[in-house]
C-alpha atoms as a PDB file:
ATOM      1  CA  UNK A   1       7.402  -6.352  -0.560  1.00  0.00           C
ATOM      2  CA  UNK A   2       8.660  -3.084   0.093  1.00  0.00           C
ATOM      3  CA  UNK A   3       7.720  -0.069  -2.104  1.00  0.00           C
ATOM      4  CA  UNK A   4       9.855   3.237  -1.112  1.00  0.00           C
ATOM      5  CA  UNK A   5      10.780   6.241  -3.453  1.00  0.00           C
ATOM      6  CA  UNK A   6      13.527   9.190  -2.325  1.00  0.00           C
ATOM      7  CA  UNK A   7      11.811  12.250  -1.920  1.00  0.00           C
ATOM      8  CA  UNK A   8      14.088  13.820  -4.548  1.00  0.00           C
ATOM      9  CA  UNK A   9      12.650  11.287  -7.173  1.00  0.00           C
ATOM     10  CA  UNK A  10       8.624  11.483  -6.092  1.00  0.00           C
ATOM     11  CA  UNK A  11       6.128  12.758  -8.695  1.00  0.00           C
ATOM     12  CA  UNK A  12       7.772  11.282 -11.226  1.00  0.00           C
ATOM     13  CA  UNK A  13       5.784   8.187 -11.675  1.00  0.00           C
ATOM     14  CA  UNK A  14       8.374   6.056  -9.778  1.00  0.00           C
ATOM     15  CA  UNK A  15       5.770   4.700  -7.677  1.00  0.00           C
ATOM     16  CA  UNK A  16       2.971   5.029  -9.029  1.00  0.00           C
ATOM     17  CA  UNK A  17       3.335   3.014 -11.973  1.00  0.00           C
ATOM     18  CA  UNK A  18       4.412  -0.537 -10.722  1.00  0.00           C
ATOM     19  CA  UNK A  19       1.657  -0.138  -8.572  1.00  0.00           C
ATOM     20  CA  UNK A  20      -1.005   0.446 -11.118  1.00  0.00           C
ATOM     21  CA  UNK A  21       0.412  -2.258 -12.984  1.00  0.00           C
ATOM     22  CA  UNK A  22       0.343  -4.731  -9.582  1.00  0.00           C
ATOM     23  CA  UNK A  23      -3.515  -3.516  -9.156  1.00  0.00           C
ATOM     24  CA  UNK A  24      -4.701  -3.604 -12.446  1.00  0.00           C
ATOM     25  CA  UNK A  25      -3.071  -7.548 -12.911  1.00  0.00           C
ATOM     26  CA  UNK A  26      -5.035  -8.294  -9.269  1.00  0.00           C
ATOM     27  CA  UNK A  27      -7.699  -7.206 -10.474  1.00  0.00           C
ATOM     28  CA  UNK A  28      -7.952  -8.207 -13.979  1.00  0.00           C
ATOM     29  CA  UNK A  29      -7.163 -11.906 -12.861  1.00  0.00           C
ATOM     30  CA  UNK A  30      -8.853 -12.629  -9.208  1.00  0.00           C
ATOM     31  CA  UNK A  31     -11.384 -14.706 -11.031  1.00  0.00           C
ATOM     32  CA  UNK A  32      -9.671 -17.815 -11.528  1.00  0.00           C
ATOM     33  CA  UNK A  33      -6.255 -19.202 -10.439  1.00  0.00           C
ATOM     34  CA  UNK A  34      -4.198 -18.144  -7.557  1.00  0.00           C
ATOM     35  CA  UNK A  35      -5.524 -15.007  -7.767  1.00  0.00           C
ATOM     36  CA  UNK A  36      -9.233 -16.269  -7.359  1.00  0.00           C
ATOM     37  CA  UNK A  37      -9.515 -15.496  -3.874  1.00  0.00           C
ATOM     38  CA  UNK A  38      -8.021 -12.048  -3.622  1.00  0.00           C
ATOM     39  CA  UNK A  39     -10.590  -9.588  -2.475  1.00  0.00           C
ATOM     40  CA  UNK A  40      -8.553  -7.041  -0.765  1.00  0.00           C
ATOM     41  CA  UNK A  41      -5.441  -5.862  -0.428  1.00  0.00           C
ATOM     42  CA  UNK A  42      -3.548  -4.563   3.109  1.00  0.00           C
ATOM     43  CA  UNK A  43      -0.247  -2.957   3.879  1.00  0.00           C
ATOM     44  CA  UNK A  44       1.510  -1.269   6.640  1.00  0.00           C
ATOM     45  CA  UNK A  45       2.629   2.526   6.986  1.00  0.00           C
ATOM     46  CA  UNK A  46       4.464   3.924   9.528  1.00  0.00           C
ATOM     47  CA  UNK A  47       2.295   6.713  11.428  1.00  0.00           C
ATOM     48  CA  UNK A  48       3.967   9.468  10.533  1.00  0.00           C
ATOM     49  CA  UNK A  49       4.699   9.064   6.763  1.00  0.00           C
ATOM     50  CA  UNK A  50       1.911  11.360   5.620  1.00  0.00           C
ATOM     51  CA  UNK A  51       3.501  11.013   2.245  1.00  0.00           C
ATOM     52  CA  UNK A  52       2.617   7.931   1.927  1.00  0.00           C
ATOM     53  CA  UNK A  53      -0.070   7.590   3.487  1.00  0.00           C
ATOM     54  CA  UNK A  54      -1.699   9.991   1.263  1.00  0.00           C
ATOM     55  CA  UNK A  55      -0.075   8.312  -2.035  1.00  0.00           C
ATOM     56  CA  UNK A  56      -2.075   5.333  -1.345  1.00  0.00           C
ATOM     57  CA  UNK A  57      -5.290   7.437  -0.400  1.00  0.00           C
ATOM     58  CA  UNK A  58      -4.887   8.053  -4.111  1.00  0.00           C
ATOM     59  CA  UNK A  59      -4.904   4.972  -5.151  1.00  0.00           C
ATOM     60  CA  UNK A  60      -8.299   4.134  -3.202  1.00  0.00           C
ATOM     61  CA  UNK A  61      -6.517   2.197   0.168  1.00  0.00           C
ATOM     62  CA  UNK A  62      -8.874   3.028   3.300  1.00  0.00           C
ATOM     63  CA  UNK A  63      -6.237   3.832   6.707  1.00  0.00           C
ATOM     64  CA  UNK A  64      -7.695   1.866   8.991  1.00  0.00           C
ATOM     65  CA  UNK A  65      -6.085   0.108  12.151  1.00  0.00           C
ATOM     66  CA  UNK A  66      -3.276   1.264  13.889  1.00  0.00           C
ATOM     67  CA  UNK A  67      -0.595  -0.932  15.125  1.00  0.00           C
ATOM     68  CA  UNK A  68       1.375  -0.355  17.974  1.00  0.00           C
ATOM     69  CA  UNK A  69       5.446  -1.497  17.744  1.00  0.00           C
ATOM     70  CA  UNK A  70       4.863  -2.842  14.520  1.00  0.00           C
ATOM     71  CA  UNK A  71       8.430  -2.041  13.202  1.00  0.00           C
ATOM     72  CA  UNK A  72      11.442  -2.755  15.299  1.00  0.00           C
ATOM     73  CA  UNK A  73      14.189  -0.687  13.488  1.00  0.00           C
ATOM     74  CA  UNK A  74      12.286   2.584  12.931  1.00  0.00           C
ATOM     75  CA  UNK A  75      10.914   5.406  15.162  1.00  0.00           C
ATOM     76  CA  UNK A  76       7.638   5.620  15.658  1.00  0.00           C
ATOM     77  CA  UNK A  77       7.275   2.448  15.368  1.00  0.00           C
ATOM     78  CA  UNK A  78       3.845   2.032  14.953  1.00  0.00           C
ATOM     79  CA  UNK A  79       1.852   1.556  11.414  1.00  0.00           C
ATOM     80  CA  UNK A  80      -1.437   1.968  10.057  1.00  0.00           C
ATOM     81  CA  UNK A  81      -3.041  -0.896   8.194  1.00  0.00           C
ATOM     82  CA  UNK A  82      -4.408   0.497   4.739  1.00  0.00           C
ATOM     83  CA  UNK A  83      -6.745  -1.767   2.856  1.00  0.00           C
ATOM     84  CA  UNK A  84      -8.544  -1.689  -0.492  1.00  0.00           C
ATOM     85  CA  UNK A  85     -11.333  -3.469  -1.252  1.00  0.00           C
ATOM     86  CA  UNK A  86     -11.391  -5.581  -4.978  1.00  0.00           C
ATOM     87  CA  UNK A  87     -14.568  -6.649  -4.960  1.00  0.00           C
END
């Protein structure tokens, strides 16, 4: 999944509030079902979207790893993997 917002339409809950929604649901059912064995959540960034990086900062993702030539269409094309813990 890919979750993008133009910067002329940021701050206005855009982003912010599918993935609230997409959190809260994890986390409200990773007890039983498919979702029983969720216990953290990773994505990729691109190294030099601050923006975004920071966004999900907010939501309590931890950057950790960086990736070298993870994307093959886009300069830099290296990513940080962000991660946030469920349990």
């Amino acid at each position: 999944m890919t979750l993008a917002t133009l910067a002329p339409y940021r701050n206005r809950s855009i982003g912010s509030t599918p993935l609230s929604s997409i959190l809260t649901y994890i986390q409200e059912h990773n007890t039983d079902g498919a979702l029983k064995d969720v216990d953290e959540i990773m994505l990729h960034v691109q190294t030099s979207n601050e923006d975004a990086i920071q966004f999900y900062e907010n939501f309590g993702f931890e950057k950790g790893e960086l990736v070298e030539g993870y994307f093959k269409r886009i300069d830099p094309p290296d990513c940080f993997v962000l991660s946030k813990k469920l349990r």
